[in-house]
Every structure is written in C-alpha cells, then in structure tokens.
PDB file of N, CA and C in Angstrom:
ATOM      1  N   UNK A   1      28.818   9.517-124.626  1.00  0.00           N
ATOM      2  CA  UNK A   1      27.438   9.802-124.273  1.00  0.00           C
ATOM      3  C   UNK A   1      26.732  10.619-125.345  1.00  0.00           C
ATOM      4  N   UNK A   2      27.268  10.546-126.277  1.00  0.00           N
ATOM      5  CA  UNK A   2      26.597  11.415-127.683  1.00  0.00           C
ATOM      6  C   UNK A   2      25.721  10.410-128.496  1.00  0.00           C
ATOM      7  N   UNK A   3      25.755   9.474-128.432  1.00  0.00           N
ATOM      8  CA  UNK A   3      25.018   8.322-128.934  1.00  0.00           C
ATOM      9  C   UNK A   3      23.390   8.755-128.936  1.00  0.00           C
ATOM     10  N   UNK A   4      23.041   8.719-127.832  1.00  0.00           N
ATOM     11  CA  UNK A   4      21.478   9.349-127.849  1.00  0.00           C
ATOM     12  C   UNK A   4      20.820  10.370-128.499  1.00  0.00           C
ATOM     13  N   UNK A   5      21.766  11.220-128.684  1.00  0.00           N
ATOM     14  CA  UNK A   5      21.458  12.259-129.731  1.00  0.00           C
ATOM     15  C   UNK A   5      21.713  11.826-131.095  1.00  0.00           C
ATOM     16  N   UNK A   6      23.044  11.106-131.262  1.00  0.00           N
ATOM     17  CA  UNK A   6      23.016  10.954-132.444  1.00  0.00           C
ATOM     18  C   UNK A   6      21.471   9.951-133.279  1.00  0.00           C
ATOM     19  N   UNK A   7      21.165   9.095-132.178  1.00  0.00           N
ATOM     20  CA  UNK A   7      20.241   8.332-132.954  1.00  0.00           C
ATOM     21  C   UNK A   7      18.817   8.922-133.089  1.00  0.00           C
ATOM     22  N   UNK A   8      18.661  10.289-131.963  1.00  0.00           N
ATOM     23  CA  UNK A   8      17.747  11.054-132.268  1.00  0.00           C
ATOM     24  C   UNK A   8      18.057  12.029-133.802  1.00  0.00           C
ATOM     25  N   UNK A   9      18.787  12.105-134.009  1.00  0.00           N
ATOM     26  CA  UNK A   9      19.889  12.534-135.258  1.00  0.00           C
ATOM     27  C   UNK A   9      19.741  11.809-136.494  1.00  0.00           C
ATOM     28  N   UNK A  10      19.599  10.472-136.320  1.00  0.00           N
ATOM     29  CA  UNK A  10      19.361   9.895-137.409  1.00  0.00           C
ATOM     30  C   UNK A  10      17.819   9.605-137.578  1.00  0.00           C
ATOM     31  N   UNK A  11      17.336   9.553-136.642  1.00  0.00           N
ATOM     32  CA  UNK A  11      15.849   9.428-136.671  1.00  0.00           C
ATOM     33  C   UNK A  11      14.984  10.685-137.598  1.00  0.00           C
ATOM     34  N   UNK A  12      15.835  11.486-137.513  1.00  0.00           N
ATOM     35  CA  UNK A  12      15.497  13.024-138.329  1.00  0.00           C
ATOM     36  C   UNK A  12      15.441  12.896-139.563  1.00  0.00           C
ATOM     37  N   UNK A  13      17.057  12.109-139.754  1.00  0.00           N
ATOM     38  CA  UNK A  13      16.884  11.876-141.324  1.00  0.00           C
ATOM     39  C   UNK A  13      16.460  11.084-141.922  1.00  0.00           C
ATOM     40  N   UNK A  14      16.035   9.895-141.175  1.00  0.00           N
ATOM     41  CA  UNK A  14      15.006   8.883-141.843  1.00  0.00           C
ATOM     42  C   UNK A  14      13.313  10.153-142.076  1.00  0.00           C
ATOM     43  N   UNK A  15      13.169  10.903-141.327  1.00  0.00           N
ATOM     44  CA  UNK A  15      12.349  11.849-141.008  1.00  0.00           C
ATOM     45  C   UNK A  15      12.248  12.766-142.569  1.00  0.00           C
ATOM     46  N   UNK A  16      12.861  12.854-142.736  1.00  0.00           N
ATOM     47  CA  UNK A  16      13.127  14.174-143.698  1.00  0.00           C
ATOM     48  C   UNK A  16      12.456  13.432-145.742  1.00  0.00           C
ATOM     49  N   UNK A  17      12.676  12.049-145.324  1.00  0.00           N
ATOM     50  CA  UNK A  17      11.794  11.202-146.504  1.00  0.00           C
ATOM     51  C   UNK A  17      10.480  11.228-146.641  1.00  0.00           C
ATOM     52  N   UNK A  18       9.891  11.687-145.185  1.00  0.00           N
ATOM     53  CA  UNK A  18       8.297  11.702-145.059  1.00  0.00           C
ATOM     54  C   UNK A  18       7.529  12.572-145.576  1.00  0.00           C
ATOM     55  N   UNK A  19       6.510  12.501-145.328  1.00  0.00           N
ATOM     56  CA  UNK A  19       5.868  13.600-146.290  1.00  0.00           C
ATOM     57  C   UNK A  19       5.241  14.322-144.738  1.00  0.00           C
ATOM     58  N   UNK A  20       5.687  13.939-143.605  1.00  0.00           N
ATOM     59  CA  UNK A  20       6.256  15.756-142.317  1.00  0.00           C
ATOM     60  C   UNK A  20       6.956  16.594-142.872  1.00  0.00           C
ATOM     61  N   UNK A  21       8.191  15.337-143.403  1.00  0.00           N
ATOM     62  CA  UNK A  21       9.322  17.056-143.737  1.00  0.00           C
ATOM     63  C   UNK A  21       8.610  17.439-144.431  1.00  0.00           C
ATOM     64  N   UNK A  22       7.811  16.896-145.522  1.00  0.00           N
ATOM     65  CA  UNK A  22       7.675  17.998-146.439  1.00  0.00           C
ATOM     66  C   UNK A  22       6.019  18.424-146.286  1.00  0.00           C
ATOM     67  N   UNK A  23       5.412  19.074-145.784  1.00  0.00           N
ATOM     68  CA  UNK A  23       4.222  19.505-145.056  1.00  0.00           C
ATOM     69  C   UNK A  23       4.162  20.025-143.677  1.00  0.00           C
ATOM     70  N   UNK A  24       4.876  19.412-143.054  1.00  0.00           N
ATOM     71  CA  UNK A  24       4.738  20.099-141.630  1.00  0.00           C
ATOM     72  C   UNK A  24       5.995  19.775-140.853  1.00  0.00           C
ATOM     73  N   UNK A  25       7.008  20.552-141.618  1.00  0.00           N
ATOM     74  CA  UNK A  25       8.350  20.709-140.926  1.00  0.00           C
ATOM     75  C   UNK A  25       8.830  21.360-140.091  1.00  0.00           C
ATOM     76  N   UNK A  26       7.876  22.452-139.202  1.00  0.00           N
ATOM     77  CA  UNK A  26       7.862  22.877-138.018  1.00  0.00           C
ATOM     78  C   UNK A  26       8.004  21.564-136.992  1.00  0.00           C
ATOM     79  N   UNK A  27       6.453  20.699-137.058  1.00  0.00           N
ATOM     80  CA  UNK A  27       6.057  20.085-136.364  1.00  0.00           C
ATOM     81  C   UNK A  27       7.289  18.713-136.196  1.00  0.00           C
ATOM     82  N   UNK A  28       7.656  18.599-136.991  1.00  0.00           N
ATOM     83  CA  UNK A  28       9.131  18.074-137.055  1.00  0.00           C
ATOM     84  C   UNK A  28      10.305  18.103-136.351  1.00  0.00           C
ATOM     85  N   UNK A  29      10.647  19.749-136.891  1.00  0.00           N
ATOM     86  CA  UNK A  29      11.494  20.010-135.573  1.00  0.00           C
ATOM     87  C   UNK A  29      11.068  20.210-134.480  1.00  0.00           C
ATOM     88  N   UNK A  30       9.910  20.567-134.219  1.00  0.00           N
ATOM     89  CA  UNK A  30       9.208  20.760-132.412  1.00  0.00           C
ATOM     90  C   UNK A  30       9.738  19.157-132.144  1.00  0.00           C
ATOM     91  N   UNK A  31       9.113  18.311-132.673  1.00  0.00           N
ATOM     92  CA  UNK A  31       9.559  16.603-131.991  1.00  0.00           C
ATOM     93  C   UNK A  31      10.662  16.633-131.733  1.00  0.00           C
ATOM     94  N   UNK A  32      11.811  16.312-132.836  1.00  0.00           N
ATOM     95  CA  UNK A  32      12.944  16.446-132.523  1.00  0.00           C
ATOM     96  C   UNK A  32      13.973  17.208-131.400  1.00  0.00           C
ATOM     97  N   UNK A  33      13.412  18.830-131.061  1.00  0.00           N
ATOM     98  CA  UNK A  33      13.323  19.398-130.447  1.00  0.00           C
ATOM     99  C   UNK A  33      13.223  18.549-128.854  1.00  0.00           C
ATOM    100  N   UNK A  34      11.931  18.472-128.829  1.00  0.00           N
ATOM    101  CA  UNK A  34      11.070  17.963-127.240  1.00  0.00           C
ATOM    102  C   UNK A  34      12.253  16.390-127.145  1.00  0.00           C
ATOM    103  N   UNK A  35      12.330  15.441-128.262  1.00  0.00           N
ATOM    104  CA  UNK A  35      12.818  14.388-127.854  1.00  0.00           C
ATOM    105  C   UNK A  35      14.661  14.893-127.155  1.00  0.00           C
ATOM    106  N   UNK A  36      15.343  15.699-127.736  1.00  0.00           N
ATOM    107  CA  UNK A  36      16.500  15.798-127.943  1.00  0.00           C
ATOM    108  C   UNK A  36      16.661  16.345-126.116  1.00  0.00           C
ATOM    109  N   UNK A  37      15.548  17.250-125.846  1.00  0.00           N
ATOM    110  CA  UNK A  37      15.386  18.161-124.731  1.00  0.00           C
ATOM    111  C   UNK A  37      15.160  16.878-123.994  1.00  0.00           C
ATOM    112  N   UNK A  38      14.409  16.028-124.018  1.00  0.00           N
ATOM    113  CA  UNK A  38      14.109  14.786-122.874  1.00  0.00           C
ATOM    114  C   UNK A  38      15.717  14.083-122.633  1.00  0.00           C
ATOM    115  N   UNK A  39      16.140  13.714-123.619  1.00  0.00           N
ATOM    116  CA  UNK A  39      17.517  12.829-123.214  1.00  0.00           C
ATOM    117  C   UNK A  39      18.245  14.123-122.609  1.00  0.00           C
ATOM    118  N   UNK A  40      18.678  15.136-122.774  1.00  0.00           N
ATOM    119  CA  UNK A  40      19.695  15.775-122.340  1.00  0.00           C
ATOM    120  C   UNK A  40      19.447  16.330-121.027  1.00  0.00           C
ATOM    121  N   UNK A  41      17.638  15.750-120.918  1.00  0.00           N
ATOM    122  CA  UNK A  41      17.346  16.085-118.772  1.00  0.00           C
ATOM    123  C   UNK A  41      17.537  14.866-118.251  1.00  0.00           C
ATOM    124  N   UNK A  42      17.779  14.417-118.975  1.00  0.00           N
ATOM    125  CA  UNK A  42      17.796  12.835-118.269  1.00  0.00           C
ATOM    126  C   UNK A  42      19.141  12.399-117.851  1.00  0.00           C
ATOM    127  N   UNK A  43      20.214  12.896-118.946  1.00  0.00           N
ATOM    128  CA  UNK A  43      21.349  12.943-119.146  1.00  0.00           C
ATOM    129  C   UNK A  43      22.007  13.611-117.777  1.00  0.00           C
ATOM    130  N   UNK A  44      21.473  15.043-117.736  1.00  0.00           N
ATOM    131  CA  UNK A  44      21.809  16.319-116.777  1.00  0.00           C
ATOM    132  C   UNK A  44      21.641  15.506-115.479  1.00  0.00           C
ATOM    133  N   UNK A  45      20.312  14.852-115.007  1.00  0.00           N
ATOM    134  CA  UNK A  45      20.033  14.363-113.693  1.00  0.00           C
ATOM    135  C   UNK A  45      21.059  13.115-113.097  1.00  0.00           C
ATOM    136  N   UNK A  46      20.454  11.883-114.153  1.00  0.00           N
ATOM    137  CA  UNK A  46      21.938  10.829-114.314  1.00  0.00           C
ATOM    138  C   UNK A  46      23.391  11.416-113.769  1.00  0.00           C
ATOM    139  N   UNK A  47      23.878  13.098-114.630  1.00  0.00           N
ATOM    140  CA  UNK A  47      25.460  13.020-113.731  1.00  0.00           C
ATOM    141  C   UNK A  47      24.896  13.512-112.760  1.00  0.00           C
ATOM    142  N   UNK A  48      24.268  14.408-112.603  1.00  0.00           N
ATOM    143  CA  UNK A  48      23.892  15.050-110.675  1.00  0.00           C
ATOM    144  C   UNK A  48      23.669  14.186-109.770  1.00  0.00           C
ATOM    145  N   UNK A  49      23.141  12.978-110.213  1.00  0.00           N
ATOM    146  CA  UNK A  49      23.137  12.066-109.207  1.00  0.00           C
ATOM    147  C   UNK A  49      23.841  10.667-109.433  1.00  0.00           C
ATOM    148  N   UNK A  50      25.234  11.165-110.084  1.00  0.00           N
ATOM    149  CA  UNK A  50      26.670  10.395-110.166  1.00  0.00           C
ATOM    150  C   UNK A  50      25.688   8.789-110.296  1.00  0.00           C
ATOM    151  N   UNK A  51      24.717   8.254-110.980  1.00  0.00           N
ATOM    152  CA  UNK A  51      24.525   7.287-111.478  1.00  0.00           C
ATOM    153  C   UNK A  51      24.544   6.850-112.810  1.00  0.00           C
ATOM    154  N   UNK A  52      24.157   5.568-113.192  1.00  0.00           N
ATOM    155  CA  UNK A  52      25.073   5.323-114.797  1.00  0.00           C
ATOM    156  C   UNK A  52      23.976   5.821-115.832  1.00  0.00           C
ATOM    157  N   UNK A  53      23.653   6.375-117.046  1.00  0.00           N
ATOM    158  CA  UNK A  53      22.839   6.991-117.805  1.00  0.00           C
ATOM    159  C   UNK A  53      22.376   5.364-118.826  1.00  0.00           C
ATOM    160  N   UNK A  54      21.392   5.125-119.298  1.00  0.00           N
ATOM    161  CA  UNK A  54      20.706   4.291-120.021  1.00  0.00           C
ATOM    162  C   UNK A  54      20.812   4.653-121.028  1.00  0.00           C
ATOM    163  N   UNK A  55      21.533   3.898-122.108  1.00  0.00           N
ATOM    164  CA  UNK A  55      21.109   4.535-123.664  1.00  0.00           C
ATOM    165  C   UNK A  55      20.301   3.774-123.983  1.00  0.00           C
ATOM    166  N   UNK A  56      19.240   3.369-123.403  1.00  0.00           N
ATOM    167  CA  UNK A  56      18.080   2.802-124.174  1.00  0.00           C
ATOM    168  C   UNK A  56      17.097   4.009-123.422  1.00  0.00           C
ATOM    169  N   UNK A  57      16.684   4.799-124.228  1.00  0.00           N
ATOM    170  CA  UNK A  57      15.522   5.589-123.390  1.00  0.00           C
ATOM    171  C   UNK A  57      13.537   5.246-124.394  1.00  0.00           C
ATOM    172  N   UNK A  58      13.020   6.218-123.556  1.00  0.00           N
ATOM    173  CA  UNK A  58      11.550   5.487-124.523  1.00  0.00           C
ATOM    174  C   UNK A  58      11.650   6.767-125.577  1.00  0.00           C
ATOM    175  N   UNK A  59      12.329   7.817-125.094  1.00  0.00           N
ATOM    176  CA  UNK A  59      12.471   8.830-126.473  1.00  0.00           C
ATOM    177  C   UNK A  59      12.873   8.610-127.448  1.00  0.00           C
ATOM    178  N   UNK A  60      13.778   7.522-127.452  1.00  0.00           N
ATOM    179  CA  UNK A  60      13.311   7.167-129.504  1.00  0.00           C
ATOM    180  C   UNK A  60      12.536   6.839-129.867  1.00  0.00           C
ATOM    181  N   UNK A  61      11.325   6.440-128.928  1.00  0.00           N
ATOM    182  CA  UNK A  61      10.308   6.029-129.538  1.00  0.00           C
ATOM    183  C   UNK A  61       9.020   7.286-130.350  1.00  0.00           C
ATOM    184  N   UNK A  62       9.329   8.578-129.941  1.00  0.00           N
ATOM    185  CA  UNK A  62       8.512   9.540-130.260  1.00  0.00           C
ATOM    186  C   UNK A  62       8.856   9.769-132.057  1.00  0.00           C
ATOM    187  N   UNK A  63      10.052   9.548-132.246  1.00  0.00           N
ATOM    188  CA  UNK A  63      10.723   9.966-133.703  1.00  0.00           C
ATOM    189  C   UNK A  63      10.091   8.761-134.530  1.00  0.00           C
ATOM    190  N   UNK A  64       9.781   7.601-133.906  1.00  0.00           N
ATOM    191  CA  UNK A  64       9.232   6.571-134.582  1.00  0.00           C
ATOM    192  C   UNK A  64       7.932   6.167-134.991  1.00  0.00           C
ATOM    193  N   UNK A  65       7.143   7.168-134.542  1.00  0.00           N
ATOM    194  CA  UNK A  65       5.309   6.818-134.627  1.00  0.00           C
ATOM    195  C   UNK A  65       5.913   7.649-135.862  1.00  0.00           C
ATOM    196  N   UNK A  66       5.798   9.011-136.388  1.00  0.00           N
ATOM    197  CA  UNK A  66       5.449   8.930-137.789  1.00  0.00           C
ATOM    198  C   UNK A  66       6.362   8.143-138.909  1.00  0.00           C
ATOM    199  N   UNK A  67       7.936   7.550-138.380  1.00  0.00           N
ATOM    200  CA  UNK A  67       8.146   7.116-139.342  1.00  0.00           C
ATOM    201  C   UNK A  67       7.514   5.462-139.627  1.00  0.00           C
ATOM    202  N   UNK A  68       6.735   4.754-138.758  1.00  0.00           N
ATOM    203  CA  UNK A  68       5.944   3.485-138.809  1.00  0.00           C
ATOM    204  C   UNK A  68       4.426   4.279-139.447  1.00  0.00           C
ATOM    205  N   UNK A  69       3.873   5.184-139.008  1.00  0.00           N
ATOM    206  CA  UNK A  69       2.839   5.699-139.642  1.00  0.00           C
ATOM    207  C   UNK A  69       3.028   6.114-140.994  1.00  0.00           C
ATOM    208  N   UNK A  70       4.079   6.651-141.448  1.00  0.00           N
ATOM    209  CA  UNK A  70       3.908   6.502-143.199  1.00  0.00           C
ATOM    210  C   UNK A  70       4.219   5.038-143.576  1.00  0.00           C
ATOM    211  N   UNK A  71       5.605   4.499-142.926  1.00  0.00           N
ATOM    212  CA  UNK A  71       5.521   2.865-143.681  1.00  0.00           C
ATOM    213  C   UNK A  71       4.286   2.115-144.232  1.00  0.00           C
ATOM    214  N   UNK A  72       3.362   2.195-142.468  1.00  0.00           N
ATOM    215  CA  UNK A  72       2.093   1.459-142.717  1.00  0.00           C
ATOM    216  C   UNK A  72       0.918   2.110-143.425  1.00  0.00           C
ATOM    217  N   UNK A  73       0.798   3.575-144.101  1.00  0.00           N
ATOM    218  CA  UNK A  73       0.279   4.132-145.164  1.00  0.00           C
ATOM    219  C   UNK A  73      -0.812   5.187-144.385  1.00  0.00           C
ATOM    220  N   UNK A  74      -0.658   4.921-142.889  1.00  0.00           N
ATOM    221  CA  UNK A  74      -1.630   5.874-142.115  1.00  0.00           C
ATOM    222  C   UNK A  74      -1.379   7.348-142.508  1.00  0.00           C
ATOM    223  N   UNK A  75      -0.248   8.036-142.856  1.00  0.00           N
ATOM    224  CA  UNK A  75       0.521   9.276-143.132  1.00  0.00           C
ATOM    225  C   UNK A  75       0.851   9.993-142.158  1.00  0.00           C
ATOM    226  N   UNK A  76       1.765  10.661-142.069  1.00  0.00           N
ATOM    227  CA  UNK A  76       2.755  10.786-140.995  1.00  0.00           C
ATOM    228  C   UNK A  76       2.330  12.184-140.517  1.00  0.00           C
ATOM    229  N   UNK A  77       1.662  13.264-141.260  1.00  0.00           N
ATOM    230  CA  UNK A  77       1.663  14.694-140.557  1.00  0.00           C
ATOM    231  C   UNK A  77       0.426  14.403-139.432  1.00  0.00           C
ATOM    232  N   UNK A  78      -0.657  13.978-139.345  1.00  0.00           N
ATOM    233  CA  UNK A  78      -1.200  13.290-137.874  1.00  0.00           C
ATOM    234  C   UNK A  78      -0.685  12.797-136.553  1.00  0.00           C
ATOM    235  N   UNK A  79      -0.051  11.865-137.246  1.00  0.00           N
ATOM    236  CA  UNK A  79       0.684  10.992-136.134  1.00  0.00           C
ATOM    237  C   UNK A  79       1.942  11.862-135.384  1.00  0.00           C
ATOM    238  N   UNK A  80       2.493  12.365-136.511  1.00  0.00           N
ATOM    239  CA  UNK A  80       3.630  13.435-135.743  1.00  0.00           C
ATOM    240  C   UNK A  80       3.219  14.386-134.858  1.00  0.00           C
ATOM    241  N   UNK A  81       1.886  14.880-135.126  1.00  0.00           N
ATOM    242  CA  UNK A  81       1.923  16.005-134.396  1.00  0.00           C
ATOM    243  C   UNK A  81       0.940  15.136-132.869  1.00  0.00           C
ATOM    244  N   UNK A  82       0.682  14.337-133.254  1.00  0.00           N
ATOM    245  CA  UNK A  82       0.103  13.504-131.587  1.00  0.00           C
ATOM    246  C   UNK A  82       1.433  12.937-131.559  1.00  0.00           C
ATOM    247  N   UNK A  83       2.886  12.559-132.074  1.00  0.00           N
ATOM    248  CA  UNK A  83       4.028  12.112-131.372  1.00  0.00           C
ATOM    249  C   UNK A  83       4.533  13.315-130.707  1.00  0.00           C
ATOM    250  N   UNK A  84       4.388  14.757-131.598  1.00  0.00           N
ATOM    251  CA  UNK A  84       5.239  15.778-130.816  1.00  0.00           C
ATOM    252  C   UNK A  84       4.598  16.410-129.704  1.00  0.00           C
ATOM    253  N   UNK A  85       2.796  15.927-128.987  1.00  0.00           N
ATOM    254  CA  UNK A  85       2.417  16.485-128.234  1.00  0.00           C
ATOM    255  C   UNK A  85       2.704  15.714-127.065  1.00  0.00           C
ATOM    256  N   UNK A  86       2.764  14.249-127.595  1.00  0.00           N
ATOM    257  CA  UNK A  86       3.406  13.194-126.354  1.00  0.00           C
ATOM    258  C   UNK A  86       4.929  13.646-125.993  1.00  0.00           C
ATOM    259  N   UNK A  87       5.189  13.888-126.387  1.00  0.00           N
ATOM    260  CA  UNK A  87       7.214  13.872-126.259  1.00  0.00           C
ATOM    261  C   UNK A  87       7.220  15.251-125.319  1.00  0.00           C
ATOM    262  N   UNK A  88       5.922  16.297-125.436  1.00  0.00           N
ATOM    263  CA  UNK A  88       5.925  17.667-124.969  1.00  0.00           C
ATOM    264  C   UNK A  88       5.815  17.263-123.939  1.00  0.00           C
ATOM    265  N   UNK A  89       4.167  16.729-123.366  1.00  0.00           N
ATOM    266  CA  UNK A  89       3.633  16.302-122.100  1.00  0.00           C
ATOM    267  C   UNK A  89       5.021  15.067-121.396  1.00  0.00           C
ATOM    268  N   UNK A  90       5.340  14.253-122.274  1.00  0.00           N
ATOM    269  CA  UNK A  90       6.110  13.560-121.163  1.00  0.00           C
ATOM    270  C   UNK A  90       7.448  14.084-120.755  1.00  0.00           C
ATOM    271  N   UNK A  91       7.760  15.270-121.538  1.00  0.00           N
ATOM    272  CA  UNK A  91       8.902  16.366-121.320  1.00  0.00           C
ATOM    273  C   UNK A  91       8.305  16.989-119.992  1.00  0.00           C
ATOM    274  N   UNK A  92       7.163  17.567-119.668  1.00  0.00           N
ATOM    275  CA  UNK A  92       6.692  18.192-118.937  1.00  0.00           C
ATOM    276  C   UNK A  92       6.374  17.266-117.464  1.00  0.00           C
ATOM    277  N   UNK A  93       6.046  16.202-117.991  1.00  0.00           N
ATOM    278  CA  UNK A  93       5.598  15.399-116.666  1.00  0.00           C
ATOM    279  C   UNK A  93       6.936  15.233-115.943  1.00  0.00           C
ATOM    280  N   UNK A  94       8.011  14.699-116.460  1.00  0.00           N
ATOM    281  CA  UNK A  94       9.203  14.984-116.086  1.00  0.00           C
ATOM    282  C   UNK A  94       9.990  15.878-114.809  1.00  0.00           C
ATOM    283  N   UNK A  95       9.556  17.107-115.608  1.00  0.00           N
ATOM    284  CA  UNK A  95       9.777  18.041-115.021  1.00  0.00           C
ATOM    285  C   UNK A  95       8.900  17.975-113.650  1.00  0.00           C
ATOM    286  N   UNK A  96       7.728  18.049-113.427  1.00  0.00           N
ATOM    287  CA  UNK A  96       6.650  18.572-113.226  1.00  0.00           C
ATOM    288  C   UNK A  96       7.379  17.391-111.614  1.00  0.00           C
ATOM    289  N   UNK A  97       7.615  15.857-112.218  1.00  0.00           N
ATOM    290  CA  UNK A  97       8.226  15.259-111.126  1.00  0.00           C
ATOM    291  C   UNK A  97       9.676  15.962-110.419  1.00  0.00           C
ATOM    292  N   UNK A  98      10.270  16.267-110.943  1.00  0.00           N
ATOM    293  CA  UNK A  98      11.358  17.080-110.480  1.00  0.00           C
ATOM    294  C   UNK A  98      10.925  18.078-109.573  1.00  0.00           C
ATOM    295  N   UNK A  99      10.466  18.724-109.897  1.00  0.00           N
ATOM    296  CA  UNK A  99      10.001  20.281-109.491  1.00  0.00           C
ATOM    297  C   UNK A  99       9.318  19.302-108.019  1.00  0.00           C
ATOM    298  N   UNK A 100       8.355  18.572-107.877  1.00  0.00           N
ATOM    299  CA  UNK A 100       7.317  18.587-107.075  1.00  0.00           C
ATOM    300  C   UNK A 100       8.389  17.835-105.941  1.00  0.00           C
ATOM    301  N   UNK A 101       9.469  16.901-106.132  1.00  0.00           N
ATOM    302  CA  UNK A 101      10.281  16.646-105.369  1.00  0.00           C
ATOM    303  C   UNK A 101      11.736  17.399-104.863  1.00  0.00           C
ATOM    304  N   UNK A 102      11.590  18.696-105.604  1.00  0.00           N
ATOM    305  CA  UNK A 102      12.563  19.461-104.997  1.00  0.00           C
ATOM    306  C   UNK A 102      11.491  19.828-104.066  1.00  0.00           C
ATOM    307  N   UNK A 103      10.137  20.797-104.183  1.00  0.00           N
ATOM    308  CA  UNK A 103       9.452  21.155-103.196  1.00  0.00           C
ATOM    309  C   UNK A 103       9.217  20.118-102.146  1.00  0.00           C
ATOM    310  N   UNK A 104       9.372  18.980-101.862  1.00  0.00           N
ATOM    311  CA  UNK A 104       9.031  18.415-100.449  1.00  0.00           C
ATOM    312  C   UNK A 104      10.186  17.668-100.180  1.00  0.00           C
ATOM    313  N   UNK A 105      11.596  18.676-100.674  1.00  0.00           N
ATOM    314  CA  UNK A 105      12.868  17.913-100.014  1.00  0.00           C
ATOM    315  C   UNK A 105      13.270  19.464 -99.471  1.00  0.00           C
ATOM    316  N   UNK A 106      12.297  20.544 -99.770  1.00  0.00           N
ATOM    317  CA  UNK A 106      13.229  21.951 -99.114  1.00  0.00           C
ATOM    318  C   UNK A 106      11.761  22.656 -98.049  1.00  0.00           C
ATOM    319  N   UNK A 107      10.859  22.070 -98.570  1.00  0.00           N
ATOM    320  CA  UNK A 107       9.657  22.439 -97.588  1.00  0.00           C
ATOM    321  C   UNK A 107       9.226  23.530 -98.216  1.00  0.00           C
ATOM    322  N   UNK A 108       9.476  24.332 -98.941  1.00  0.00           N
ATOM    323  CA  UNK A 108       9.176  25.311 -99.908  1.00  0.00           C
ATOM    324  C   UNK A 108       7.949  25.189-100.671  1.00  0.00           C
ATOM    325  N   UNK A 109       7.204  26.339-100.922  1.00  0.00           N
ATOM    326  CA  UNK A 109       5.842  26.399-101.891  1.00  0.00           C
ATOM    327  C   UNK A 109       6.367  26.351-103.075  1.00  0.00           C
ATOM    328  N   UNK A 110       5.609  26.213-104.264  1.00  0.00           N
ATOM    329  CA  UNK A 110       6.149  26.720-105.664  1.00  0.00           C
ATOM    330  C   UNK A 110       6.478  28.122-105.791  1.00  0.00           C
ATOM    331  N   UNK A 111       5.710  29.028-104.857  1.00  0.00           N
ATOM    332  CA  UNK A 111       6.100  30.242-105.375  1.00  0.00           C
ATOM    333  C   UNK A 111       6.788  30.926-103.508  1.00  0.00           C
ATOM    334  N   UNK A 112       8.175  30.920-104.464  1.00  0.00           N
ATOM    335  CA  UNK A 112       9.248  31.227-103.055  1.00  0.00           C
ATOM    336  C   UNK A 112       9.094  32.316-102.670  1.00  0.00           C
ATOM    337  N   UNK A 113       8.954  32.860-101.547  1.00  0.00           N
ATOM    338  CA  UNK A 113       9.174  34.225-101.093  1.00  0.00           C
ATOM    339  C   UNK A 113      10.322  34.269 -99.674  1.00  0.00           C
ATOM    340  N   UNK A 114      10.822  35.430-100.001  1.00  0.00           N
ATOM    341  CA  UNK A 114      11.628  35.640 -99.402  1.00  0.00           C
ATOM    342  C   UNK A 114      11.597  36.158 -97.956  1.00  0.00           C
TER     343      UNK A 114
END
C-alpha cells in the first residue's frame, strides 16, 4: 500500500524540473504535502472500514496540472498554486464530509459539551 505515495513521490520529481521548484518551492511542497495528506485519509478510512483501498485516486491528478502546464508552455508557478489550493479545499471537503457524518451518527453539535 506504499504505491500511492510513491507515485505522489515521483510526481515531485518530475516536479523539481519545473520552473515551481525553482520559484515557488514552498508552494510545491504545500501540494505535495495536501496530496500525500489526501491519500493517507483515504487510506486511514478504507482500513477503519475493513474495505479494499483504490490505488487509482483523483490525487494524482493535483501533482499533474503544473507538470502539463509547463509542458504546454502556460508555466507552472500559476497553475500550481490553483493545483495546491484545489488539493487544500478537496482535503478539506473531505473532512468537512467526515466530520458532518460523525455528527448525525452520535447526535452531537460540533461543539461538544459535556
């Protein structure tokens, strides 16, 4: 089950030819970051709920807008940083589904009191 990372892994180093790495290599690792964080919740939920995990996820697709955006000459520090705000938000929406279905499987508000 290391596969997913690894190809988020290699997606880095096709990454590191662009002219992100070299200009906006924060914004780089934030992607990498957010994508790596999406498979490994996805991963986490998959065993909690003892079903089989997909190694096809759409998170390789975030590592891939800037490396098709320099191919096709658009340049990649744009596109990365609208890939690393998508990979954030759909990190978050994620969650945001989690969270909202633990609250109406325990009857609980967001903010618990005791």
């Amino acid at each position: 089950l290391f596969a997913p990372c690894l190809a988020v892994l290699a997606e880095g180093y096709l990454l590191s030819y662009t002219d992100l790495y070299k200009n906006g290599r924060g914004i780089l690792f934030m992607l990498l970051n957010f994508s790596l964080a999406h498979i490994t919740f996805h991963l986490m939920l998959t065993n909690m709920a003892k079903k089989p995990f997909k190694l096809l996820q759409v998170t390789y697709a975030y590592p891939l807008v800037p490396l098709v955006s320099e191919w096709l000459g658009f340049g990649s520090l744009m596109m990365g940083g609208l890939a690393t705000v998508a990979a954030l938000a759909h990190f978050y929406l994620d969650i945001y589904i989690l969270s909202t279905q633990f609250m109406a499987y325990t009857g609980r508000t967001f903010f618990i009191r005791a």
